[in-house]
Protein backbone atom coordinates (compact mmCIF):
# COMPACT_ATOMS: atom_id res chain seq x y z
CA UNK A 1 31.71 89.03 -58.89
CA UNK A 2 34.96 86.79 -58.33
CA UNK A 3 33.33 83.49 -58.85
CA UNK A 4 35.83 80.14 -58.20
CA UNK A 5 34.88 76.64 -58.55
CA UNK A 6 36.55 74.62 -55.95
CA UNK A 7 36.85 70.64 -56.91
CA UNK A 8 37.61 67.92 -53.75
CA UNK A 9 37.88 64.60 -54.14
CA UNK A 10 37.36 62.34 -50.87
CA UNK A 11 38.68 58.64 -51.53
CA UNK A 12 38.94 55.58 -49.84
CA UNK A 13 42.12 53.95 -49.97
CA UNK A 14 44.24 50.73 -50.35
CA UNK A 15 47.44 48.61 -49.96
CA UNK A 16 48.08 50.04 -54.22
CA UNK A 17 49.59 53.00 -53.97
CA UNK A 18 49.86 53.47 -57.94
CA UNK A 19 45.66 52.16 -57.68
CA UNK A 20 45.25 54.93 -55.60
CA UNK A 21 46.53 57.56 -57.93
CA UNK A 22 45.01 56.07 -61.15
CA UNK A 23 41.74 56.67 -59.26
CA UNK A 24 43.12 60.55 -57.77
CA UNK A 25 43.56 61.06 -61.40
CA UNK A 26 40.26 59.82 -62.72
CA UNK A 27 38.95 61.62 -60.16
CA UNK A 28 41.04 64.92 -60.41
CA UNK A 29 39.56 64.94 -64.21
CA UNK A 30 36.05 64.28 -63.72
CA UNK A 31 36.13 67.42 -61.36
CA UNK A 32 37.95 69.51 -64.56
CA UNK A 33 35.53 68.63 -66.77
CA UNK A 34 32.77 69.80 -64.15
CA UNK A 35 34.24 73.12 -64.24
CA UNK A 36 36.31 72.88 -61.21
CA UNK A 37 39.46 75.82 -61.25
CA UNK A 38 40.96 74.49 -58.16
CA UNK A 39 40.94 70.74 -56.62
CA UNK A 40 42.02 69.71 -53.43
CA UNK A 41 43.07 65.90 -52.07
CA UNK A 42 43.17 64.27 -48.84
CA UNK A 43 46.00 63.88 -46.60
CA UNK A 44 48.61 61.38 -47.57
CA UNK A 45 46.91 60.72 -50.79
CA UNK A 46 48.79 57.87 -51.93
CA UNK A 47 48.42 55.46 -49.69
CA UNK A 48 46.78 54.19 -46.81
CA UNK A 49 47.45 56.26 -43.75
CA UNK A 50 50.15 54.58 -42.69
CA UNK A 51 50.62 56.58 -38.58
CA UNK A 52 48.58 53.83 -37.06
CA UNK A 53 51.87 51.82 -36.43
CA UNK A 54 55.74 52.65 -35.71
CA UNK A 55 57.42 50.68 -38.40
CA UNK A 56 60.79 52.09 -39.72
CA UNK A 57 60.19 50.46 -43.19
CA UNK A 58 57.22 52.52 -43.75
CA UNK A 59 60.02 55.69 -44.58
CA UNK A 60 60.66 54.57 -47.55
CA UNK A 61 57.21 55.57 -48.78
CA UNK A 62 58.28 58.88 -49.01
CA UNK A 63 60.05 60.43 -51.53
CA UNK A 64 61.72 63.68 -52.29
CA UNK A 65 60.33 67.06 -53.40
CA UNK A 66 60.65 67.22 -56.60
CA UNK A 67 60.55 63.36 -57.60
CA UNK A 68 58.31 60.97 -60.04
CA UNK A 69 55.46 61.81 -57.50
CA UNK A 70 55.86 65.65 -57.93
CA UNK A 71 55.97 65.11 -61.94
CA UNK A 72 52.61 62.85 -62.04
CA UNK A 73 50.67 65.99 -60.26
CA UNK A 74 52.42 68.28 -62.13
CA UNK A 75 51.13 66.99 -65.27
CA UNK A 76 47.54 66.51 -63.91
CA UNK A 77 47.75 70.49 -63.21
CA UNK A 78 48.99 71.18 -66.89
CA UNK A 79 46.91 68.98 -68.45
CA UNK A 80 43.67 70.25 -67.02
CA UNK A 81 44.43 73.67 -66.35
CA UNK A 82 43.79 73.49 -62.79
CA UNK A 83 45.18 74.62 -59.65
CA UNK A 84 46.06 71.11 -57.67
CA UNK A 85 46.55 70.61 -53.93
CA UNK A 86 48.62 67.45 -53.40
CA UNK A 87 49.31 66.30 -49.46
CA UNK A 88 52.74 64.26 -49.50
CA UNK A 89 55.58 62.44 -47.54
CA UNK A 90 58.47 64.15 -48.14
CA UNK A 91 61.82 63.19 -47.54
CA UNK A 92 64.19 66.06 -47.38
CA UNK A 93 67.19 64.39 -46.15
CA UNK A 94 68.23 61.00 -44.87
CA UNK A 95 66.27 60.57 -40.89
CA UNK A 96 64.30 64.34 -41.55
CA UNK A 97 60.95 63.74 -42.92
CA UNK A 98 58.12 65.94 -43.31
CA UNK A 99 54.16 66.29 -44.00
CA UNK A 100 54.15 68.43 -46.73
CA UNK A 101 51.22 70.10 -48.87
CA UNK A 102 52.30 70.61 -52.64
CA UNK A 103 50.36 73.03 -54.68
CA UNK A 104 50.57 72.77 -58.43
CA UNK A 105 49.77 75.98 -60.34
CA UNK A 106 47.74 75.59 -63.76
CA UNK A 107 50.71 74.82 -66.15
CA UNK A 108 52.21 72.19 -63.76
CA UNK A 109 54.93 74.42 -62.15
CA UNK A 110 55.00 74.18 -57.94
CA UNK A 111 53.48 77.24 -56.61
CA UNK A 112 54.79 76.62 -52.76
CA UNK A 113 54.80 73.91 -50.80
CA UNK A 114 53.44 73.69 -46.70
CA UNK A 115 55.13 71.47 -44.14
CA UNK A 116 52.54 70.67 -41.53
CA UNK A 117 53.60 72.22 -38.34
CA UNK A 118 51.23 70.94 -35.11
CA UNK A 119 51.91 66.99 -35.31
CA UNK A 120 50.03 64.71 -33.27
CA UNK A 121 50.90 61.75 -31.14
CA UNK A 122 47.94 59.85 -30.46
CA UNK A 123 46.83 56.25 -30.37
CA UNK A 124 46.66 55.26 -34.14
CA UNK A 125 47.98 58.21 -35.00
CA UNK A 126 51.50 58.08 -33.83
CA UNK A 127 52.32 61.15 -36.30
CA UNK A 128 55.67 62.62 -34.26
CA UNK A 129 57.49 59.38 -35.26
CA UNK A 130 57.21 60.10 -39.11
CA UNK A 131 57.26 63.97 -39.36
CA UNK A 132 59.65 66.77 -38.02
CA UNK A 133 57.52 69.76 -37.24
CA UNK A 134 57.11 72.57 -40.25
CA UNK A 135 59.50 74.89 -40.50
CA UNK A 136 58.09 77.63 -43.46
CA UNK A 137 55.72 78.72 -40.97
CA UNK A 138 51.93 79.59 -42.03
CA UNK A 139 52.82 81.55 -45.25
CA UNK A 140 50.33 81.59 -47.76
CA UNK A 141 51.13 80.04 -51.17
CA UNK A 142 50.40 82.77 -53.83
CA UNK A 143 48.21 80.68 -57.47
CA UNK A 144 46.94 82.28 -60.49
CA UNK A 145 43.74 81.91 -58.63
CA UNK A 146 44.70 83.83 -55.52
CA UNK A 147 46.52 83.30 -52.09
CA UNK A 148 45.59 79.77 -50.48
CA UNK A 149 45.77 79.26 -46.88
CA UNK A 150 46.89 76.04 -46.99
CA UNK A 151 47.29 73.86 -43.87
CA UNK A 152 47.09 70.24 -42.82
CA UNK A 153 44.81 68.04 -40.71
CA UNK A 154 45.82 68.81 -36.69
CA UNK A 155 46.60 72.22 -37.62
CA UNK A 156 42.89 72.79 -38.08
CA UNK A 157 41.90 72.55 -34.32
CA UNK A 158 44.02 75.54 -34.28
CA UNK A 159 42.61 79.18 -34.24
CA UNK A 160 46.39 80.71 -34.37
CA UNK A 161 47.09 79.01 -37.58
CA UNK A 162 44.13 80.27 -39.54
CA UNK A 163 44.34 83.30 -38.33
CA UNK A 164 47.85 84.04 -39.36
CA UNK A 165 47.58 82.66 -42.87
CA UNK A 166 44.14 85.37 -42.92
CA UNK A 167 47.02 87.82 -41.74
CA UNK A 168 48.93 87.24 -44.24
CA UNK A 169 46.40 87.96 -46.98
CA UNK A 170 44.78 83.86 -47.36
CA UNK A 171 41.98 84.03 -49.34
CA UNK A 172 40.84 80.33 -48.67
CA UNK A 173 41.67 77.97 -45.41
CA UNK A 174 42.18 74.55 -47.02
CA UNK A 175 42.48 71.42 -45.25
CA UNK A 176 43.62 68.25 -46.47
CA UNK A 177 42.68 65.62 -43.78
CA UNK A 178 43.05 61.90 -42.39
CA UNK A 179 40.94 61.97 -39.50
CA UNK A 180 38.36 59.18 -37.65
CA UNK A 181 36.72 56.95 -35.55
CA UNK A 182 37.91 54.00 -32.98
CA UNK A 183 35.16 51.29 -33.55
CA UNK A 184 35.52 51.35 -29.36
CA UNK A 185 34.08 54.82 -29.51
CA UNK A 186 30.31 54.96 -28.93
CA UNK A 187 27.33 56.92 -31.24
CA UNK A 188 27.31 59.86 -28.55
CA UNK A 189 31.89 59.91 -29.30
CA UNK A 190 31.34 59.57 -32.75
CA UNK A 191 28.87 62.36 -32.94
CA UNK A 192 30.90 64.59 -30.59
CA UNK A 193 33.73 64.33 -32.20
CA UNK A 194 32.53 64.49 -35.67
CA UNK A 195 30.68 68.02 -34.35
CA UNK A 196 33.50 69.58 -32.88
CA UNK A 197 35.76 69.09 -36.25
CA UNK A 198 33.02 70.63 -38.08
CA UNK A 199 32.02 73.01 -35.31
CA UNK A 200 36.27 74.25 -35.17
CA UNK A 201 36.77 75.21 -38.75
CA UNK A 202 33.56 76.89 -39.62
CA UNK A 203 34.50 79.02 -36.66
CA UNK A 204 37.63 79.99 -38.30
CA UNK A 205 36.14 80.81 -41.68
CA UNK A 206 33.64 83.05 -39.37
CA UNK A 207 36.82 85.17 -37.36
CA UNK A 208 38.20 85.37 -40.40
CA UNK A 209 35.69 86.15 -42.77
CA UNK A 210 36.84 83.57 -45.80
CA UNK A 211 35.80 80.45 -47.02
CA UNK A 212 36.76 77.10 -45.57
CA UNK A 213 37.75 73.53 -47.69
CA UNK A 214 38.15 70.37 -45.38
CA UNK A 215 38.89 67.28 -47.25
CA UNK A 216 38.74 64.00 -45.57
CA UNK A 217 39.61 60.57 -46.51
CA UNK A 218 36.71 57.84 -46.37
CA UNK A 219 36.02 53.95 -45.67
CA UNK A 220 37.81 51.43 -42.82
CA UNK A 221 41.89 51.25 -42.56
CA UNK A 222 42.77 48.49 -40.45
CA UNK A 223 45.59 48.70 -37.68
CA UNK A 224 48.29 46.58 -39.17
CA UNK A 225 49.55 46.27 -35.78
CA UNK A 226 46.57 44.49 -34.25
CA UNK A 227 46.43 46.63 -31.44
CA UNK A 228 43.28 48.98 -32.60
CA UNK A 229 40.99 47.93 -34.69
CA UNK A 230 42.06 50.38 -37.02
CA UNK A 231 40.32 53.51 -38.04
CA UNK A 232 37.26 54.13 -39.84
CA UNK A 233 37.64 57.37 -41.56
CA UNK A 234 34.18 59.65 -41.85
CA UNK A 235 35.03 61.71 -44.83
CA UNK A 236 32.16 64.41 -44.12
CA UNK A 237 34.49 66.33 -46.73
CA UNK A 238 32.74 70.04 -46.62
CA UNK A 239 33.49 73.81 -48.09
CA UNK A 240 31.91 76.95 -45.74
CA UNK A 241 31.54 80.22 -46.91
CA UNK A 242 32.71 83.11 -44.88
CA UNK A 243 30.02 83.50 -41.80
CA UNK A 244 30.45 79.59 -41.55
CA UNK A 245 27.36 78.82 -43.84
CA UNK A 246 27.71 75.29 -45.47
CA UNK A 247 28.12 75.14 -48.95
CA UNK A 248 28.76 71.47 -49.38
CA UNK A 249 28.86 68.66 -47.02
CA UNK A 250 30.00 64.96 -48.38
CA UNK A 251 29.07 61.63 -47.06
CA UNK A 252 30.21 60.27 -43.99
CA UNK A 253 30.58 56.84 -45.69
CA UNK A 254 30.93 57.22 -50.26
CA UNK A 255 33.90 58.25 -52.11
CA UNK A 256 33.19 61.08 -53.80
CA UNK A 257 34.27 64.20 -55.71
CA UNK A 258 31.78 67.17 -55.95
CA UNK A 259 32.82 70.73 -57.79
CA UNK A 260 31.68 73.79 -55.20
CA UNK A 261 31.00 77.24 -56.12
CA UNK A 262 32.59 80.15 -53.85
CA UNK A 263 32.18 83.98 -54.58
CA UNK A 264 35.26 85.20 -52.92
CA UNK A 265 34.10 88.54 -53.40
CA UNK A 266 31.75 87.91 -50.46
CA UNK A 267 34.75 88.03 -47.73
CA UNK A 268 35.31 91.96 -48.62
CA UNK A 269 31.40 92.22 -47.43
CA UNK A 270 31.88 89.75 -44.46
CA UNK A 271 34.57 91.09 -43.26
CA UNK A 272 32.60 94.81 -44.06
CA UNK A 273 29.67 93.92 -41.66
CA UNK A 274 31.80 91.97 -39.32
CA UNK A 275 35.11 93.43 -39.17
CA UNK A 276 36.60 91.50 -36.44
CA UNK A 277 40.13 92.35 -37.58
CA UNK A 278 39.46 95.78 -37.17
CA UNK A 279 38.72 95.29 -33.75
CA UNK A 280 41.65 93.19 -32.67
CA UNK A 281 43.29 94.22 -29.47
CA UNK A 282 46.69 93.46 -30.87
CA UNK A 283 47.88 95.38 -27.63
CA UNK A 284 47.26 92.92 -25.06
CA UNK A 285 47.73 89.76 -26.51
CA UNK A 286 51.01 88.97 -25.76
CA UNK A 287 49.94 86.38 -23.83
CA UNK A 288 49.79 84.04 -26.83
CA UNK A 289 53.24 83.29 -27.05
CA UNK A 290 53.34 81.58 -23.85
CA UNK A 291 52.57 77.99 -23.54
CA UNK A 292 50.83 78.64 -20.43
CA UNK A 293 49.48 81.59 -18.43
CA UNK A 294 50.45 80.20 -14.23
């Protein structure tokens, strides 16, 4: 059996961006020395989420690929012999800026890297005015542990995504994440939406018969603007196996890390008894290029 033991770490963050990696690291470790082979982090690691405004100043958070940032992750990799995926800000050029998932292989070299390609514009999470669209596509980034799937937050509400990384031989969706609630939202919201995250990527470990990681950030950001009042992040980090079945589910409210074991041996089966990509009707669905069908 192909046993793997995934590590995530789900923090809250501050204002410290070096605080926030001292803990990452502490963090990062603790899950090494539990066994874990792989660990993912949260979107935008480093600091706090910073999308809730429009602020031109907030650029120079981000720096390039490689840079000091890079080398600090790098060395966490080495050091514990672990396969590390980092979410960063990446400036590529002066004005062109990216969200971009690093992955570290297990002596510290960069294995590939993932620009996030569906970016949202929504209230608090004004995304579009930070980050040009991906453009290496949804190409799997080949470890010494296997192929990762790796994708980024929004890009999880989408079934064309995951399925093309699965395509293209993933092994593993993972999903670093920043996602929450408005404190104007009610219970029934909260619940709904909370359901429907959940509900969205345990369906695409199910079509695609592999395992799922969704790492979420935790605790209340506050809207430096003043006009929300901010977002309260609900963690609810999880890993699914291949039919969906929960293997881990984190708090909605505690940083955490947890170490999770996956057989990935188990998607040959899944995909044995349910071979939906057998049964694909790659005929008629041209109709998925088009943005709409009048």
């Amino acid at each position: 059996m192909r046993k793997l033991n995934i590590g995530f770490v789900q923090q809250a963050n501050g204002e410290d961006v070096h605080l926030n990696m001292k803990k990452l690291a502490q963090s990062i470790a603790q899950c090494a020395a539990e066994g874990a082979q792989l660990v993912v982090l949260q979107e935008l690691h480093n600091s706090l989420y910073f999308c809730q405004m429009e602020n031109t100043q907030l650029f120079d958070l981000a720096e390039p690929i490689p840079s000091e940032t890079t080398d600090f992750y790098s060395q966490l990799a080495s050091t514990h012999h672990i396969v590390l995926v980092t979410s960063l800000f990446e400036k590529r050029a002066p004005g062109l800026y990216h969200n971009t998932a690093v992955v570290f292989d297990t002596d510290g070299s960069i294995a590939g890297k993932y620009r996030k390609m569906h970016i949202p514009d929504d209230p608090a999470y004004y995304e579009k005015f930070y980050f040009t669209p991906g453009d290496l596509g949804f190409e799997p980034i080949q470890t010494s542990l296997g192929k990762l799937g790796v994708l980024v937050c929004w890009d999880q509400w989408y079934p064309e995504a995951a399925r093309l990384m699965a395509l293209k031989g993933a092994e593993i969706l993972i999903y670093p994440t920043a996602i929450g609630w408005e404190s104007s939202d009610t219970d029934e919201e909260k619940a709904r939406q909370l359901n429907a995250w959940i509900i969205s990527q345990r369906a695409h470990a199910v079509a695609n018969g592999i395992p799922v990681v969704s790492v979420n950030r935790v605790g209340h950001e506050p809207d430096p603007s003043g006009q929300t009042n901010g977002i309260l992040f609900w963690g609810n980090s999880f890993v699914a196996g291949p039919q969906g079945e929960l293997l881990f589910e984190a708090s909605n409210t505690e940083a955490m890390h947890q170490v999770v074991e996956i057989d990935l041996e188990r998607s040959e089966n899944v995909r044995r008894w349910w071979p939906f990509l057998r049964d694909r009707r790659i005929d008629a669905y041209a109709g998925l290029t088009k943005r709409y069908l009048d």
